[in-house]
C-alpha atoms as a PDB file:
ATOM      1  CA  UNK A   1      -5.957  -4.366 -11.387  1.00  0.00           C
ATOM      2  CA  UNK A   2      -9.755  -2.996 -10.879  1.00  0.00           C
ATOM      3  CA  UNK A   3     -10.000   0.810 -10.194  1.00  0.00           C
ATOM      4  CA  UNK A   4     -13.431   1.544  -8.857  1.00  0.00           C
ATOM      5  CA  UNK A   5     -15.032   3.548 -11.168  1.00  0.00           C
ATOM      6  CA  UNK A   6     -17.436   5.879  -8.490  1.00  0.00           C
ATOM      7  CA  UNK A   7     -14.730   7.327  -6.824  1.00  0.00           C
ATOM      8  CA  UNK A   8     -14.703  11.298  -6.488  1.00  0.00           C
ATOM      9  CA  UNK A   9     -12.863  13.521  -8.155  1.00  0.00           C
ATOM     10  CA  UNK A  10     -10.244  14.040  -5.446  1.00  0.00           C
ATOM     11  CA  UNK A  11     -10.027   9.885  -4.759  1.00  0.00           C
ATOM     12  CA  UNK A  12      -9.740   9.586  -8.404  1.00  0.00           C
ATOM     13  CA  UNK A  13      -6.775  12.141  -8.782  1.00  0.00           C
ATOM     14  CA  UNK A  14      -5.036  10.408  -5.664  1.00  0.00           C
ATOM     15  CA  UNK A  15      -5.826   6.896  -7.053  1.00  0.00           C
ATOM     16  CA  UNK A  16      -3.433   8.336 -10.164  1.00  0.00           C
ATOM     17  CA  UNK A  17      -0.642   9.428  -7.834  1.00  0.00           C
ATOM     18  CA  UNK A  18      -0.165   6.074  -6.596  1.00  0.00           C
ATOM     19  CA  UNK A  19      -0.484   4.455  -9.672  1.00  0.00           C
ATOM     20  CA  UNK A  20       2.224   6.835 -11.084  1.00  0.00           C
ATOM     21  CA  UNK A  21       4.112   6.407  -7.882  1.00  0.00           C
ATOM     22  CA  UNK A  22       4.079   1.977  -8.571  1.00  0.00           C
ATOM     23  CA  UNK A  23       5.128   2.958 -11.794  1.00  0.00           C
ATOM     24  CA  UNK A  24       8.168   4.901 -10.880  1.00  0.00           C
ATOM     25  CA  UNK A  25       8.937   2.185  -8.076  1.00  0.00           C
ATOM     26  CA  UNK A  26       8.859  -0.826 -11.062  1.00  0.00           C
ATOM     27  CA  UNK A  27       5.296  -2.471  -9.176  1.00  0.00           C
ATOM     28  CA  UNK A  28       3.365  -4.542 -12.289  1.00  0.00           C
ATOM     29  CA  UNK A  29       0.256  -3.212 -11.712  1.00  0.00           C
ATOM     30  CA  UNK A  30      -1.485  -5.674 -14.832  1.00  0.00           C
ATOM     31  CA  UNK A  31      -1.834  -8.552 -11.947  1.00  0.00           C
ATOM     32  CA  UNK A  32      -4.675  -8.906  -9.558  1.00  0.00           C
ATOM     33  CA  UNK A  33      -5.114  -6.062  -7.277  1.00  0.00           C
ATOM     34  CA  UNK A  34      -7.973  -2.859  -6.483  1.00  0.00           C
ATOM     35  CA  UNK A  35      -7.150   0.513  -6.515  1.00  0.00           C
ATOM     36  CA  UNK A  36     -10.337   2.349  -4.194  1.00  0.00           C
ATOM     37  CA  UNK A  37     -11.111   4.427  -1.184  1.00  0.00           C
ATOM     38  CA  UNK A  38     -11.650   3.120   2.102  1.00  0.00           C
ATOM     39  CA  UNK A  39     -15.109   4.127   2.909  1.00  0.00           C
ATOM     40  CA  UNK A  40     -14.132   4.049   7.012  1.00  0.00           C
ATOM     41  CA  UNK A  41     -11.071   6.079   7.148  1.00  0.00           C
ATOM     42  CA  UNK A  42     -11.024   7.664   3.311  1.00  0.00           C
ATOM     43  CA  UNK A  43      -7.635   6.422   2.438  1.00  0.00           C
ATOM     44  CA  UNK A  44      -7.259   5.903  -0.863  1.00  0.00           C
ATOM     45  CA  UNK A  45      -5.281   2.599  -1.657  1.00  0.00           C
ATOM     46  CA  UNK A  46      -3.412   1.069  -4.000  1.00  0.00           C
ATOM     47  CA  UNK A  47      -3.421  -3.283  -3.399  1.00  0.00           C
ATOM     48  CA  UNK A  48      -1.953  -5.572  -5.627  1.00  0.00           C
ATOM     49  CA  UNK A  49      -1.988  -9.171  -4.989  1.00  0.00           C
ATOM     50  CA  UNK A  50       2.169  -9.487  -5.873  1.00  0.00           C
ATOM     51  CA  UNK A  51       3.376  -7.035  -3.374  1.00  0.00           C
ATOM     52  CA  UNK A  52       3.441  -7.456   0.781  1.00  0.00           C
ATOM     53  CA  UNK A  53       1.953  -4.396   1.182  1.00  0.00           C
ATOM     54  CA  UNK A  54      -0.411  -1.664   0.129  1.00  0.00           C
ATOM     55  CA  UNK A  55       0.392   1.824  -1.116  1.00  0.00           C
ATOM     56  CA  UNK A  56      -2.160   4.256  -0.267  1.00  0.00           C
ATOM     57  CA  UNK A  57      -2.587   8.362   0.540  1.00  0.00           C
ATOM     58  CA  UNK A  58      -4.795   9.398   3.688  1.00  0.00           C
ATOM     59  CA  UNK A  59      -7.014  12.171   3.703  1.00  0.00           C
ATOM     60  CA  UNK A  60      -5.116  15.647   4.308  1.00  0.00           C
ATOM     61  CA  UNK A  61      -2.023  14.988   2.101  1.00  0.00           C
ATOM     62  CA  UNK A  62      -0.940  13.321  -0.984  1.00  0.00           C
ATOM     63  CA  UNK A  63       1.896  11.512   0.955  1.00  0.00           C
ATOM     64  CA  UNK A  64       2.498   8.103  -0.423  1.00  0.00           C
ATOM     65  CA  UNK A  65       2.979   5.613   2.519  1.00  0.00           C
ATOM     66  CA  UNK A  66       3.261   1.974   2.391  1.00  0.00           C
ATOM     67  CA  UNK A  67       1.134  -0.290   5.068  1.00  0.00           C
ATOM     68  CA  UNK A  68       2.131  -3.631   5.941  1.00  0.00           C
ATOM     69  CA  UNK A  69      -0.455  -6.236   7.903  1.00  0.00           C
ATOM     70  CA  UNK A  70       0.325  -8.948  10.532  1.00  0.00           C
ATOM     71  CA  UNK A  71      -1.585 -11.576   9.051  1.00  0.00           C
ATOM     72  CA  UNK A  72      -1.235 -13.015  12.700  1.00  0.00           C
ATOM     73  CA  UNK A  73      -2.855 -10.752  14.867  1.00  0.00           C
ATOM     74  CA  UNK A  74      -3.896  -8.057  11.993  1.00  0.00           C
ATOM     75  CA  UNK A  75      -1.574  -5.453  13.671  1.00  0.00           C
ATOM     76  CA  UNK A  76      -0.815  -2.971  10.656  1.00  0.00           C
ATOM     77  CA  UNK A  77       2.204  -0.987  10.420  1.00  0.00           C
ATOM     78  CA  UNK A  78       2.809   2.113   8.085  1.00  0.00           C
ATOM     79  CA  UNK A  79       6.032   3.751   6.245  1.00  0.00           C
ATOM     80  CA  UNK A  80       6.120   6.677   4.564  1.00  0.00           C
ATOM     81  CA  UNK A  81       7.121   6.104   1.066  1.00  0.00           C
ATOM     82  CA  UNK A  82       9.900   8.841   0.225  1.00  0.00           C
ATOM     83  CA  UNK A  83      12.390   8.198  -2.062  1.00  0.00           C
ATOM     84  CA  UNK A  84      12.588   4.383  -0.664  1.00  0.00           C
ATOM     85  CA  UNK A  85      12.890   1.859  -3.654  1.00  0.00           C
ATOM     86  CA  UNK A  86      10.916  -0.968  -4.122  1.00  0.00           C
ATOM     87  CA  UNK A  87      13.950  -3.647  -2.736  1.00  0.00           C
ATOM     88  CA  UNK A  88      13.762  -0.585   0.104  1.00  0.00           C
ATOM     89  CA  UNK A  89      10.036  -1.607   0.292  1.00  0.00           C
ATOM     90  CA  UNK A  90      10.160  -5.254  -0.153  1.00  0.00           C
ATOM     91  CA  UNK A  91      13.381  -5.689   3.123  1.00  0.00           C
ATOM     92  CA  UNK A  92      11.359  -3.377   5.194  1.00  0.00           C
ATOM     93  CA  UNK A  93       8.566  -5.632   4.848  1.00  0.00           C
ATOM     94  CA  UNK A  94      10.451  -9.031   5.314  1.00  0.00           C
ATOM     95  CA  UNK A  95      12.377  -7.720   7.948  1.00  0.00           C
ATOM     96  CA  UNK A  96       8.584  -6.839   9.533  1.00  0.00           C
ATOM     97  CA  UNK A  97       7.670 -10.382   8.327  1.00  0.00           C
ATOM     98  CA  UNK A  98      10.537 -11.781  10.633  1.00  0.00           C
ATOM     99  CA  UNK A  99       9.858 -10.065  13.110  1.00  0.00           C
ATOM    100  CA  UNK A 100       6.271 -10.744  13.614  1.00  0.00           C
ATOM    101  CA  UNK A 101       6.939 -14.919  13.336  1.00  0.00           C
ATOM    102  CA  UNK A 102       9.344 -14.342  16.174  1.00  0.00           C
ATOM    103  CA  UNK A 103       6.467 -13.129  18.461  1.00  0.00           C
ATOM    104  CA  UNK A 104       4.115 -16.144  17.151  1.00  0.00           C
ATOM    105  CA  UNK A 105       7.027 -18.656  18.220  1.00  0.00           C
ATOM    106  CA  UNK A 106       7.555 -16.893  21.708  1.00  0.00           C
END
């Protein structure tokens, strides 16, 4: 995983909350993946390459949510983290996964 290294203070501390948050959920962070801030919206984010979706913390909280992307129509669809587990994490997003193929077919 590749952290960008110019990120603020404040990005930087976030960037550490979601890396201890994969951590406590089981994520491998050692595989491909970029933890950085969104330039557009500030969200700081958390991708990694094995996982369906991305962890990341907007700008007036440290809130962990999870986002998952329609790689059909690019319609993105967020969770708040919680005390959800990783299986929690990986159902909601096949479930979304499902879902969004039934639309395609229709």
């Amino acid at each position: 995983m590749e952290i960008n290294s110019k990120l603020c203070s404040n990005a930087t501390r976030k960037v550490a909350l979601l890396i201890t948050k994969a951590s406590e959920l089981g994520m491998d962070v050692s595989g491909y993946g970029m933890a950085d801030e969104n330039q557009n919206s500030g969200y700081v984010y958390l991708w990694l390459e094995d996982y369906p979706f991305t962890l990341y913390i907007d700008l007036g909280s440290d809130d962990i949510q999870a986002l998952w992307t329609n790689m059909n129509d690019g319609e993105e669809i967020e969770s708040s983290v919680g005390s959800m587990s990783l299986d929690d994490l990986i159902q909601w997003c096949n479930e979304l996964e499902v879902d969004a193929e039934h639309e395609v077919q229709e």
